[in-house]
C-alpha atoms as a PDB file:
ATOM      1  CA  UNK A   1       3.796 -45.448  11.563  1.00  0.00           C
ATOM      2  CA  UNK A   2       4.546 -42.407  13.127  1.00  0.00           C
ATOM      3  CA  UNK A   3       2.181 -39.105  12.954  1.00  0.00           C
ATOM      4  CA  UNK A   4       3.814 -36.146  11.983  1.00  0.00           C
ATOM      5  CA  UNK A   5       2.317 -32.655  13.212  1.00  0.00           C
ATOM      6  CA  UNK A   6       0.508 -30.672  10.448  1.00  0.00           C
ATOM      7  CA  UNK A   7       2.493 -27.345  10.074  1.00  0.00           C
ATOM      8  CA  UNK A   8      -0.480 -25.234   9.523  1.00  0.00           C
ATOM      9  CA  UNK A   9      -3.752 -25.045  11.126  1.00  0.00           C
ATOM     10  CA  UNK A  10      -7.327 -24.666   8.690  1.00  0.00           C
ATOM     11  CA  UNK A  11      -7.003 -20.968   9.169  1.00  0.00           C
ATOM     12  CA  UNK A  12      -3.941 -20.829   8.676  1.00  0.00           C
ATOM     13  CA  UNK A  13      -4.087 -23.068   5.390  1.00  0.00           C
ATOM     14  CA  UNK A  14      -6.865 -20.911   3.694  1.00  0.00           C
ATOM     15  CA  UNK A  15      -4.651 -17.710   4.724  1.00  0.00           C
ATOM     16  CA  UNK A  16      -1.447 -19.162   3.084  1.00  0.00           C
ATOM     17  CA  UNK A  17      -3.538 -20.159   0.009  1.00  0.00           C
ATOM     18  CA  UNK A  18      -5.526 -16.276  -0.291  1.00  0.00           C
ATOM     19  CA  UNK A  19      -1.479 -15.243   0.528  1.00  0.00           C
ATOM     20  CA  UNK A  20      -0.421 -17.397  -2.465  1.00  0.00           C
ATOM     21  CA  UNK A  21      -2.357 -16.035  -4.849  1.00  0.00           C
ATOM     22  CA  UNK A  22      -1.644 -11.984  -4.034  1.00  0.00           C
ATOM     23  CA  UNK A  23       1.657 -12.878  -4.191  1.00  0.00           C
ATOM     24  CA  UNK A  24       1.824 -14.970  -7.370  1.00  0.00           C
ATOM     25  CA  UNK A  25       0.330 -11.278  -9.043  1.00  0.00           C
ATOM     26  CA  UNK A  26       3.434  -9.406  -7.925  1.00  0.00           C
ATOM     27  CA  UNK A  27       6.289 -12.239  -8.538  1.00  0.00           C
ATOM     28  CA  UNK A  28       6.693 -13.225  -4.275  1.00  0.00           C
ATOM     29  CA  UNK A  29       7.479 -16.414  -3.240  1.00  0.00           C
ATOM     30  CA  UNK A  30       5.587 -17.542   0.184  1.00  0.00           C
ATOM     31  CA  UNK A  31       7.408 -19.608   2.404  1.00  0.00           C
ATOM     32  CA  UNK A  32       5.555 -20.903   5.714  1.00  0.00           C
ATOM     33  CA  UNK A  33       6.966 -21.083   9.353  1.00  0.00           C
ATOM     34  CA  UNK A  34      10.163 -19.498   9.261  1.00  0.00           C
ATOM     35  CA  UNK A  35      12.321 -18.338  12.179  1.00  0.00           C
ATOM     36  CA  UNK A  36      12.554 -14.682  13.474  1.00  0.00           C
ATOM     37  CA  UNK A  37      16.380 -14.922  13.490  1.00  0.00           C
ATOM     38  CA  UNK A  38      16.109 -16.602   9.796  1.00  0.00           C
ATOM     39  CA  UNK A  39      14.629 -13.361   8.312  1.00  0.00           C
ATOM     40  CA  UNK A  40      16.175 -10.308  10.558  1.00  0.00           C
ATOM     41  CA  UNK A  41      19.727  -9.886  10.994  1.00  0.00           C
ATOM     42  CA  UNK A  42      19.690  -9.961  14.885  1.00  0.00           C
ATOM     43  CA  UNK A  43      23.006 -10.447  15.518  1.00  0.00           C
ATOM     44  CA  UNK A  44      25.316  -7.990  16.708  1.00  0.00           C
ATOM     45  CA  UNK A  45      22.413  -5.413  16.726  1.00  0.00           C
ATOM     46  CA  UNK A  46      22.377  -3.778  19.931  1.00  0.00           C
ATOM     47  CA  UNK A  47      18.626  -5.409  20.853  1.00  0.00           C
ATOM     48  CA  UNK A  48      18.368  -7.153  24.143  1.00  0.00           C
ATOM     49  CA  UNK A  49      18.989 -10.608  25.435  1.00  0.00           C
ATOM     50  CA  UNK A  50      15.132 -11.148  25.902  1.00  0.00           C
ATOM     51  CA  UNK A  51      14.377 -10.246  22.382  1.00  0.00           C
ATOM     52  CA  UNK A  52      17.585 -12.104  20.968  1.00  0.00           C
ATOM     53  CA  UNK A  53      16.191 -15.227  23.007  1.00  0.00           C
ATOM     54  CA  UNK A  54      12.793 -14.681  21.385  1.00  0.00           C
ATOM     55  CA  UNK A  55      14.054 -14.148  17.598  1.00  0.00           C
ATOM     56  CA  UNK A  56      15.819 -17.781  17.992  1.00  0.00           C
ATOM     57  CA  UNK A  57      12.824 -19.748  19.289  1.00  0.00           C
ATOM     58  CA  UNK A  58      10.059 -17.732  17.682  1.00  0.00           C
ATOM     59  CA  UNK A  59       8.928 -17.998  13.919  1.00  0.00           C
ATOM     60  CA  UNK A  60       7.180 -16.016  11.398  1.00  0.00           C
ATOM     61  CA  UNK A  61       3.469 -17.591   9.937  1.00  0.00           C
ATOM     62  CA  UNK A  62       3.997 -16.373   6.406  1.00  0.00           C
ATOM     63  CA  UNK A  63       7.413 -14.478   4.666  1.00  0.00           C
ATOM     64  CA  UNK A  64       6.779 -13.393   1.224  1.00  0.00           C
ATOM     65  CA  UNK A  65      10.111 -13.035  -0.652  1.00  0.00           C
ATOM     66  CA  UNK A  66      11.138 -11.550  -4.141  1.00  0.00           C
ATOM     67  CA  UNK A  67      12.990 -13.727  -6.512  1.00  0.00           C
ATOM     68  CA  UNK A  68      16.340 -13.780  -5.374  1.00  0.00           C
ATOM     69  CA  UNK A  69      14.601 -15.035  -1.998  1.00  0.00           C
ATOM     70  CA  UNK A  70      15.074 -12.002   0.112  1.00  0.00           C
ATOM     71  CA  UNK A  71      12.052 -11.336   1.974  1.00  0.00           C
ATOM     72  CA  UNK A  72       9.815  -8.567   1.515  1.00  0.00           C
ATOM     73  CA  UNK A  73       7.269  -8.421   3.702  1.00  0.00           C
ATOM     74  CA  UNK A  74       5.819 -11.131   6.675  1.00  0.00           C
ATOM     75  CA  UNK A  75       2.465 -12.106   7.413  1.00  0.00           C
ATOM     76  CA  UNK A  76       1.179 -13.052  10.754  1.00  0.00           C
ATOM     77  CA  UNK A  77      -2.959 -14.853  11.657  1.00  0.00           C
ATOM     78  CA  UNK A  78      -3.958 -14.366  14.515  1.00  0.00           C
ATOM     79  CA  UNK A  79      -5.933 -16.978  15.305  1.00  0.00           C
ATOM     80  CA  UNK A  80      -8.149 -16.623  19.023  1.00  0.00           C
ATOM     81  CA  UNK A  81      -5.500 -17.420  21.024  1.00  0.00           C
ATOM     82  CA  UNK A  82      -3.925 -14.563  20.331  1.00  0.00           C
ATOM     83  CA  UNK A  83      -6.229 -12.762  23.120  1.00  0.00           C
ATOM     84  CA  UNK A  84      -4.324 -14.237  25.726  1.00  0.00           C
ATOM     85  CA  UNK A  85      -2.124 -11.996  27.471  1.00  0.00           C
ATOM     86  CA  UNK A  86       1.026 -14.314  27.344  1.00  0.00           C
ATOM     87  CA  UNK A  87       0.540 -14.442  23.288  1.00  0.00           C
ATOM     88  CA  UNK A  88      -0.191 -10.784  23.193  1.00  0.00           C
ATOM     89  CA  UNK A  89       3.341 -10.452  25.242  1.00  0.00           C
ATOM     90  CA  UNK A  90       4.955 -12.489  22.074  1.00  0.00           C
ATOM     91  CA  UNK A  91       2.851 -10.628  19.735  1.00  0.00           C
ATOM     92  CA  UNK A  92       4.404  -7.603  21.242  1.00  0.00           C
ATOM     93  CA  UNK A  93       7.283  -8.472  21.034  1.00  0.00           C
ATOM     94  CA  UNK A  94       7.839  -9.534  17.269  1.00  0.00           C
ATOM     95  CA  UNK A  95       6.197  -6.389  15.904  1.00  0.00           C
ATOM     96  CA  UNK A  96       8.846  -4.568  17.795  1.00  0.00           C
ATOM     97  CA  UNK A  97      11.651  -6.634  16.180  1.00  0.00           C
ATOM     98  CA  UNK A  98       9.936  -5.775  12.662  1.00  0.00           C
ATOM     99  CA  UNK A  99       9.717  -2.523  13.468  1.00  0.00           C
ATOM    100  CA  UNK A 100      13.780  -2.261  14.787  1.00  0.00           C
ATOM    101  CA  UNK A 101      14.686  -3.847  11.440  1.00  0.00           C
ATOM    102  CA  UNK A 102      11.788  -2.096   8.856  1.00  0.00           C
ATOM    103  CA  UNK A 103      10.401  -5.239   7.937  1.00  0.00           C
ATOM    104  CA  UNK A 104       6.805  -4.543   6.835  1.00  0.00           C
ATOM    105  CA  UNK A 105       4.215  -7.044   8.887  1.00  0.00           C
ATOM    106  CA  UNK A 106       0.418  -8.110   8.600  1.00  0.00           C
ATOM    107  CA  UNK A 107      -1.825  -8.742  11.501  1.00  0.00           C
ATOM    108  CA  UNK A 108      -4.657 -10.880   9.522  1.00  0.00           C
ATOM    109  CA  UNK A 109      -7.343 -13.225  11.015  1.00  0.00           C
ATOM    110  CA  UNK A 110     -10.334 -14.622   9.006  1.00  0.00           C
ATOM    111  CA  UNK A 111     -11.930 -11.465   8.012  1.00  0.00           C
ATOM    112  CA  UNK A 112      -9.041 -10.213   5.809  1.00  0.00           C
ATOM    113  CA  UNK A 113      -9.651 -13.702   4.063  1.00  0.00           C
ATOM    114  CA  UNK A 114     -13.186 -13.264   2.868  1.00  0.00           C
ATOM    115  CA  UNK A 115     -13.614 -12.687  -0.569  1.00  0.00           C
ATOM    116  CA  UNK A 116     -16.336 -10.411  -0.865  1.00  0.00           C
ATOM    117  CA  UNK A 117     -14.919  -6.232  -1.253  1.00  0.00           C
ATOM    118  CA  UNK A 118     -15.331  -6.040  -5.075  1.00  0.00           C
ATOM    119  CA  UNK A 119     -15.104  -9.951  -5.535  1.00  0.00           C
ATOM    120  CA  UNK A 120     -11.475  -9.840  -3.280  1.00  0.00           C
ATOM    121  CA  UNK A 121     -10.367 -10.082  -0.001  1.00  0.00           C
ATOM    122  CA  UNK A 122      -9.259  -7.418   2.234  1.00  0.00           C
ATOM    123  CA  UNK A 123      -5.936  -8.864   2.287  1.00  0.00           C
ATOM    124  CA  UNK A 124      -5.471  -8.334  -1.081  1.00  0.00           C
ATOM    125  CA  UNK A 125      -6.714  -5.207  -1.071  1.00  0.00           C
ATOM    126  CA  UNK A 126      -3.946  -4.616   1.250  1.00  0.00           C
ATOM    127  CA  UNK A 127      -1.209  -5.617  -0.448  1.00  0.00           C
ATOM    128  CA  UNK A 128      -1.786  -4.566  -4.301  1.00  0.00           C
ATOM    129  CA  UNK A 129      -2.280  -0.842  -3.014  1.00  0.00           C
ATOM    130  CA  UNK A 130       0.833  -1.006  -1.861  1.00  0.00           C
ATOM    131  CA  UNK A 131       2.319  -2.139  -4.703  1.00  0.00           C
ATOM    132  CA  UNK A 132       0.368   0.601  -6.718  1.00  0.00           C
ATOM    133  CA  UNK A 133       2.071   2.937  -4.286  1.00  0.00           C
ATOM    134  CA  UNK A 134       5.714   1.579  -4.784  1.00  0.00           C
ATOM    135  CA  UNK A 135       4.798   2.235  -8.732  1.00  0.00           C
ATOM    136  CA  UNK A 136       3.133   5.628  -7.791  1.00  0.00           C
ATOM    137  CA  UNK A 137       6.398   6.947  -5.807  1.00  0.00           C
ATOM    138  CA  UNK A 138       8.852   5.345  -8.498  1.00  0.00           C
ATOM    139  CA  UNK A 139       6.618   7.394 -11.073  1.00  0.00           C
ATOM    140  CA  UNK A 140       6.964  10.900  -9.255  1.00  0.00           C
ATOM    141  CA  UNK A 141      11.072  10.109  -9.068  1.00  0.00           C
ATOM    142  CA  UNK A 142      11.166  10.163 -12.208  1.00  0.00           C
ATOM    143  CA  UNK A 143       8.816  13.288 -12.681  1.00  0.00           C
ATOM    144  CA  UNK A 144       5.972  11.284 -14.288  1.00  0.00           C
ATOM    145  CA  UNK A 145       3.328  12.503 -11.306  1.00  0.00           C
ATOM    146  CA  UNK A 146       3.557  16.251 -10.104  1.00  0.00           C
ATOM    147  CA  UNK A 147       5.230  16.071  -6.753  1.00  0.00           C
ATOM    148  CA  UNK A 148       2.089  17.446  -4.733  1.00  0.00           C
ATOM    149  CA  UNK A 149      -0.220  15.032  -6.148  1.00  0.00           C
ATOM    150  CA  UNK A 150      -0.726  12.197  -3.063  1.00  0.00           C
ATOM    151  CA  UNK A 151      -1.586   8.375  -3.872  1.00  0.00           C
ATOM    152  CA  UNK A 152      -4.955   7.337  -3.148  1.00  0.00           C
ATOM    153  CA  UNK A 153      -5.875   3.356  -4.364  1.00  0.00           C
ATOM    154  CA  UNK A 154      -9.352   4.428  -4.301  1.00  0.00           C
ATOM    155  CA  UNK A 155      -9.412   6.945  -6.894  1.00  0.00           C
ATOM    156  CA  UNK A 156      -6.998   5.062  -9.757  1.00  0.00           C
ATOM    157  CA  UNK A 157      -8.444   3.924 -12.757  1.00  0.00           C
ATOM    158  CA  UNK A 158      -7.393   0.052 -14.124  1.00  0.00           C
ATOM    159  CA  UNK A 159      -8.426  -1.669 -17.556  1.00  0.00           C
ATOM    160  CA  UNK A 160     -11.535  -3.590 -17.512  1.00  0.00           C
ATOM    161  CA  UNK A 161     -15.147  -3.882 -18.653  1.00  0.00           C
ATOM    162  CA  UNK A 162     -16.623  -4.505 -14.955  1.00  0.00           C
ATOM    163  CA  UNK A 163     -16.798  -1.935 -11.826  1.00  0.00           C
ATOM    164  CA  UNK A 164     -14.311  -4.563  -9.758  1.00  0.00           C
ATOM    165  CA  UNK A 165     -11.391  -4.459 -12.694  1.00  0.00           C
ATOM    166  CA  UNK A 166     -11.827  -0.651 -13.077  1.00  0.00           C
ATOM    167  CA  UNK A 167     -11.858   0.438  -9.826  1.00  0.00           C
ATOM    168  CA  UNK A 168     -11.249  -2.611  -7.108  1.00  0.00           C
ATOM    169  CA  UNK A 169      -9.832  -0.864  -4.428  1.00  0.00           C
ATOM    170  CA  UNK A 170     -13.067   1.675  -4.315  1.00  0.00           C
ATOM    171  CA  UNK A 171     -14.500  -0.582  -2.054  1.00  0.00           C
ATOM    172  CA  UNK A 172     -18.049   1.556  -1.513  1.00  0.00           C
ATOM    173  CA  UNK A 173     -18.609   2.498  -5.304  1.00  0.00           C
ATOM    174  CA  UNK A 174     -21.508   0.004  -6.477  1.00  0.00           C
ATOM    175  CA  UNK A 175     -23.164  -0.152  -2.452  1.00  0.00           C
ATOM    176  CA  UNK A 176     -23.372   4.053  -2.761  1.00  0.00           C
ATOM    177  CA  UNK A 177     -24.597   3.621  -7.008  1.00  0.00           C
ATOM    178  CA  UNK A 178     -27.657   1.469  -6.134  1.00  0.00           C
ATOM    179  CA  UNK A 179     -28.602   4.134  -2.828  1.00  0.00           C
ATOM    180  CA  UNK A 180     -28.608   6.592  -4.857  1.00  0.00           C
ATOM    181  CA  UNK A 181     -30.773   4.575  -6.951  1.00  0.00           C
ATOM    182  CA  UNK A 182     -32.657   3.563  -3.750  1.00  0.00           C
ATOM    183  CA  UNK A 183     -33.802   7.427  -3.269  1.00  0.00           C
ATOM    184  CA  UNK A 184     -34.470   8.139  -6.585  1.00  0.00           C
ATOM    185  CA  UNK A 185     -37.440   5.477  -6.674  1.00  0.00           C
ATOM    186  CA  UNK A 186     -38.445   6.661  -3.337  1.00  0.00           C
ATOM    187  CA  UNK A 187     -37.771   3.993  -1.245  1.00  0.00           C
ATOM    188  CA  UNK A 188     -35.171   5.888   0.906  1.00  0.00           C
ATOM    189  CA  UNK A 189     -35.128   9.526   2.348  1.00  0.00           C
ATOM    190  CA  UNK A 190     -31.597   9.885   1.788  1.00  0.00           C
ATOM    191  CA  UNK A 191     -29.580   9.720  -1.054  1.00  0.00           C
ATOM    192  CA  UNK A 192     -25.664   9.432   1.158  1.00  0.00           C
ATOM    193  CA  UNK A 193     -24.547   8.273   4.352  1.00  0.00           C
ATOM    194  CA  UNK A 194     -22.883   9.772   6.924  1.00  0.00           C
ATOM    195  CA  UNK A 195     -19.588   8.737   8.227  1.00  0.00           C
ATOM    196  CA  UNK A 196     -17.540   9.799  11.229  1.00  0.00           C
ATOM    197  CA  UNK A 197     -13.990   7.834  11.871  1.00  0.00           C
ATOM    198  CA  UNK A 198     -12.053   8.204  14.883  1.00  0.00           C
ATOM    199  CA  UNK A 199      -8.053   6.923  16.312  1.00  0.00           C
ATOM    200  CA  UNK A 200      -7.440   5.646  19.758  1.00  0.00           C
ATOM    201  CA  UNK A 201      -3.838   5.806  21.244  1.00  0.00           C
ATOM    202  CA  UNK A 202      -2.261   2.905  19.453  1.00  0.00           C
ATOM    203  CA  UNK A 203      -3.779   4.389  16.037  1.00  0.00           C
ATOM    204  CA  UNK A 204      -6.162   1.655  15.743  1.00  0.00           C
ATOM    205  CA  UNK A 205      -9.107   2.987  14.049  1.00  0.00           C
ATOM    206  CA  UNK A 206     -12.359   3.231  14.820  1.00  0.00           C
ATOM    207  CA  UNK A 207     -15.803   3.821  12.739  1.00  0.00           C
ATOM    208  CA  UNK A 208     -19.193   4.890  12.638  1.00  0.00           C
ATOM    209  CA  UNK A 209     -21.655   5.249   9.348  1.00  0.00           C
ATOM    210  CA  UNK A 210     -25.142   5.661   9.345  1.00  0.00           C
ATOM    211  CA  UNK A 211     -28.484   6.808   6.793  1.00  0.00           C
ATOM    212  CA  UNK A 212     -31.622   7.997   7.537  1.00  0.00           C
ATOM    213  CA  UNK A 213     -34.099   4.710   6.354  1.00  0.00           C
ATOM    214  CA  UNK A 214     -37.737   6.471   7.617  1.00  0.00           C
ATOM    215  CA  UNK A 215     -38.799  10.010   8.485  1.00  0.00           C
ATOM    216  CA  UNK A 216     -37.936   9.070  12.433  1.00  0.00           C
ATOM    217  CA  UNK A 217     -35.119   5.882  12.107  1.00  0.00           C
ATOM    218  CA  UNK A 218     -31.322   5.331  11.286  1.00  0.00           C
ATOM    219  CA  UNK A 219     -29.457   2.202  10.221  1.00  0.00           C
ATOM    220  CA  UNK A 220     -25.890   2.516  11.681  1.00  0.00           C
ATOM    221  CA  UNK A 221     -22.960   0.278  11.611  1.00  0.00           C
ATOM    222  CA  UNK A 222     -19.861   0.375  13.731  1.00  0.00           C
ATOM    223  CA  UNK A 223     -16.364  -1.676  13.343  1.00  0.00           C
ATOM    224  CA  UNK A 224     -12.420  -1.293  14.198  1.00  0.00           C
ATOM    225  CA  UNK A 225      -9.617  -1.985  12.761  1.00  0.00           C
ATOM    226  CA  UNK A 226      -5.877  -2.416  13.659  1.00  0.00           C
ATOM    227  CA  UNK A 227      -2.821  -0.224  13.154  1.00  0.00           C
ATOM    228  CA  UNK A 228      -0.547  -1.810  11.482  1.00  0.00           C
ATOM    229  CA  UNK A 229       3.640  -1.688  10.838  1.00  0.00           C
ATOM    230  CA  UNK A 230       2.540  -1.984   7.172  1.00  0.00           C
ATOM    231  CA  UNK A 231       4.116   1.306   4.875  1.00  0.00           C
ATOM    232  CA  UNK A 232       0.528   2.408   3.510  1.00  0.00           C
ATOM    233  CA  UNK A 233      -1.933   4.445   4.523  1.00  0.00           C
ATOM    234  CA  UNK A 234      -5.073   2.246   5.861  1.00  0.00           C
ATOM    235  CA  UNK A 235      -7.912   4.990   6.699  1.00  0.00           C
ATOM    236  CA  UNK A 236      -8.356   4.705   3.124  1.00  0.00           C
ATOM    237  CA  UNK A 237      -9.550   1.233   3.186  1.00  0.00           C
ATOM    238  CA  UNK A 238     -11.035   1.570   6.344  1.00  0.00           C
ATOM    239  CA  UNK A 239     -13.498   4.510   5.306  1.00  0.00           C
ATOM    240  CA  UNK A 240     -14.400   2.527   2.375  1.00  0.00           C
ATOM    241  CA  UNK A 241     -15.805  -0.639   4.388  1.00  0.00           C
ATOM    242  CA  UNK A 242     -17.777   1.234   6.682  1.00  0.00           C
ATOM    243  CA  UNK A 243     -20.255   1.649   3.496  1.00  0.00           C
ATOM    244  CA  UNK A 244     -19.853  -1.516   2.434  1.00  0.00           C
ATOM    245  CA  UNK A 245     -20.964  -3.098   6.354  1.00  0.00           C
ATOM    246  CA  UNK A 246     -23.397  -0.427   6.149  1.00  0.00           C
ATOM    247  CA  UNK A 247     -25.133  -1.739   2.636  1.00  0.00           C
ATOM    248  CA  UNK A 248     -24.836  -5.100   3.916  1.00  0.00           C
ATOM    249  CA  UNK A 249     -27.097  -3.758   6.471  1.00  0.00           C
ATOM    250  CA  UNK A 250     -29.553  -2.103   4.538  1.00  0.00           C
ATOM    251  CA  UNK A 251     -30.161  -5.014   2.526  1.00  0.00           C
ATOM    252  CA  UNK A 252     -31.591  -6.984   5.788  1.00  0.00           C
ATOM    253  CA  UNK A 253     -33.567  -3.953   6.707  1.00  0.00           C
ATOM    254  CA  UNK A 254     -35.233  -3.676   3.354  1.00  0.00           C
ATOM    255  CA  UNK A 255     -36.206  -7.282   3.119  1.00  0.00           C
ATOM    256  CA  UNK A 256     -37.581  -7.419   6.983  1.00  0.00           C
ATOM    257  CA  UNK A 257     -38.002  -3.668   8.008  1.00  0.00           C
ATOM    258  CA  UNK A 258     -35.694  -4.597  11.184  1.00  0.00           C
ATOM    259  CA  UNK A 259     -32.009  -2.873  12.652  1.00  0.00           C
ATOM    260  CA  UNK A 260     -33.545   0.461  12.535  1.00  0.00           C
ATOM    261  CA  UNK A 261     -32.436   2.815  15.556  1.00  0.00           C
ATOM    262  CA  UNK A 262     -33.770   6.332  16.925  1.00  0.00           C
ATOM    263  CA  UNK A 263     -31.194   8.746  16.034  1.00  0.00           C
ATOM    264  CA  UNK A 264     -30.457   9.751  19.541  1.00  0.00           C
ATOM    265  CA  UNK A 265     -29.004   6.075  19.781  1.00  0.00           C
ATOM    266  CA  UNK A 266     -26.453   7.363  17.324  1.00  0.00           C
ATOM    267  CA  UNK A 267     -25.948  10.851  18.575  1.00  0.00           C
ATOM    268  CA  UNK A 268     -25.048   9.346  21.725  1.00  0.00           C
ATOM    269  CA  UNK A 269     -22.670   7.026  20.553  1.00  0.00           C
ATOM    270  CA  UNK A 270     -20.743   9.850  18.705  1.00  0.00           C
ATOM    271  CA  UNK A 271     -20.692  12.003  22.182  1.00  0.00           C
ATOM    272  CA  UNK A 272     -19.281   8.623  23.848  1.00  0.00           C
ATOM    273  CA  UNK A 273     -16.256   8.178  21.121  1.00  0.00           C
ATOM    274  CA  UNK A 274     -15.178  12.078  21.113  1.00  0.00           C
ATOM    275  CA  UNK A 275     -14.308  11.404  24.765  1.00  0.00           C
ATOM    276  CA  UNK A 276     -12.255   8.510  24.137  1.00  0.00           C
ATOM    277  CA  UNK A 277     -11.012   9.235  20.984  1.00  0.00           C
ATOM    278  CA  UNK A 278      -9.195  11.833  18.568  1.00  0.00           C
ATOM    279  CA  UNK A 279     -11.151  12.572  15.404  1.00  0.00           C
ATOM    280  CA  UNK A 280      -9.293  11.740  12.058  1.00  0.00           C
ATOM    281  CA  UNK A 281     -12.026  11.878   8.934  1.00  0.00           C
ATOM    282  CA  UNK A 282     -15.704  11.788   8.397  1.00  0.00           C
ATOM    283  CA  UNK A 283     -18.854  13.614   6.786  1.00  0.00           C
ATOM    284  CA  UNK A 284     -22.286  14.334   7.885  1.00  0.00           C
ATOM    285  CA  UNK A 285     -25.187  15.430   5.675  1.00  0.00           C
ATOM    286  CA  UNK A 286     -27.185  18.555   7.224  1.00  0.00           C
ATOM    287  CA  UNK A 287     -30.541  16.795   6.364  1.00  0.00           C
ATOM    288  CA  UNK A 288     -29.639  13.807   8.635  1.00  0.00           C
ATOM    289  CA  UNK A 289     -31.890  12.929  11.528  1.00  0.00           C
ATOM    290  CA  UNK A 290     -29.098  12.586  13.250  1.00  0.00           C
ATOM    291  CA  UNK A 291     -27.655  16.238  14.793  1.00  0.00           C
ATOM    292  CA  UNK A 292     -23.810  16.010  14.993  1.00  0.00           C
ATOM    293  CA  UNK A 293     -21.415  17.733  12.889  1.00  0.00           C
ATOM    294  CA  UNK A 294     -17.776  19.163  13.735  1.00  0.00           C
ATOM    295  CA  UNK A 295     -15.418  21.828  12.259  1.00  0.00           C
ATOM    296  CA  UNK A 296     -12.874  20.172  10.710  1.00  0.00           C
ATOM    297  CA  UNK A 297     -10.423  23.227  10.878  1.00  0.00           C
ATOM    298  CA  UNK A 298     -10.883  22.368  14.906  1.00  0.00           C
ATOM    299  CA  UNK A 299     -11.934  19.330  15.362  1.00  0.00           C
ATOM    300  CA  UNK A 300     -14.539  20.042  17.892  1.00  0.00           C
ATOM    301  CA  UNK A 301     -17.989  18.744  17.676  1.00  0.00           C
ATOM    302  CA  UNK A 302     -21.319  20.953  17.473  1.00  0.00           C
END
């Protein structure tokens, strides 16, 4: 008997089933390894051979489609491999086919699968905002939202009895409550964190958040995250997990009083990404042992 290929990997299979159920919420239908040329009408329009050649033999992971099976948006993992420079090339090459055509595509790997940011996954924090901002547009169209008011996931309210089902794309909400409850009983010199968030030149974004934890230490956490040819607004998400990595922190430190730095470790780091980087959102608290702060009418650091 002859032994088929398996048309998904492990990853892949526990992204397609986290996919599933997002899109079960919202009425899509996921369909798995399709080809380029199956979803975007290539032909006759005016790209070149090389990326004609690549629509035929390449495929998409994931394409979520409504219920009259036209697809709505495509979802690729991106699995290690994907660090090679030949599947970086492809990589490169399919997001600029999506972007030709405006088809709206994910870059996941595992850590968009975790379940863990208010009891969901980042993916599906992903795409449920931006169904809440198709609603949110369709509602100022029709003159239901004043036209100057701008859509922000973070700050809607939703039915429910717990803090995930009334507010589960404010990410940071319960990790800031139980700081502030942290100072209050005297176990922490600072009530808030301080958060500094920065854009390279490909507009993937990059982070920084730190607290004061002892009269002379800092905890501080730093991540990154991807740009992506997705039609929301992702600094939103991103400034809320920088608390959340930060908490996740804080809990070690409390338990074994270790990942405590000297605040010039921190200072330093900030110098190192204003060089490299454009400034895009943060906050700083005066009281900080750590002595940066900016002017966000200029942008320049003090």
């Amino acid at each position: 008997m002859a032994l088929f290929k398996r048309l998904v990997n492990r990853h892949e299979e526990k992204a397609h089933g986290e996919l599933k159920s997002v899109a079960d919420d919202y009425g899509y239908v996921v369909y798995l390894k399709v080809r380029v040329a199956d979803v975007l009408p290539i032909e006759n329009s005016g790209i070149t051979q090389e990326q004609y050649t690549y629509a035929l033999k390449a495929h998409f992971d994931f394409v979520a489609c409504d219920g009259d099976y036209n697809p709505v948006f495509v979802v690729e993992f991106d699995g290690p491999s994907h660090q090679a420079d030949v599947q970086r090339s492809r990589d490169s090459m399919k997001d600029g086919l999506c972007k030709r055509f405006d088809m709206p595509i994910l870059r996941i790997n595992t850590n968009h699968l975790v379940q863990k940011y208010n009891k969901a996954s980042l993916l599906r924090w992903i795409v449920s905002a931006w169904e809440l901002q198709k609603s949110f547009d369709e509602a100022q169209e029709r003159g239901q939202i004043p036209w100057d008011e701008g859509f922000d996931p973070v700050m809607l309210w939703h039915p429910g009895k717990t803090v995930e089902e009334i507010h589960p794309h404010w990410l940071s909400l319960k990790p800031r409550h139980i700081i502030e409850q942290l100072h209050k009983q005297g176990r922490l010199p600072e009530a808030y964190s301080c958060q500094f968030v920065f854009m390279d030149d490909a507009d993937n974004y990059h982070g920084i958040e730190w607290m004061d934890v002892t009269d002379k230490t800092v905890l501080c956490v730093e991540t990154a995250m991807r740009s992506q040819l997705f039609p929301i607004y992702l600094g939103d998400l991103f400034s809320e997990l920088l608390p959340v990595l930060l908490f996740e922190k804080l809990e070690h430190f409390l338990s074994t009083g270790q990942g405590a730095v000297e605040p010039r470790a921190v200072e330093q780091r900030v110098a190192d990404w204003k060089k490299r980087y454009r400034f895009a959102s943060g906050h700083s608290s005066g009281g900080s042992l750590v002595k940066v702060s900016l002017s966000l009418a200029s942008g320049h650091f003090v």
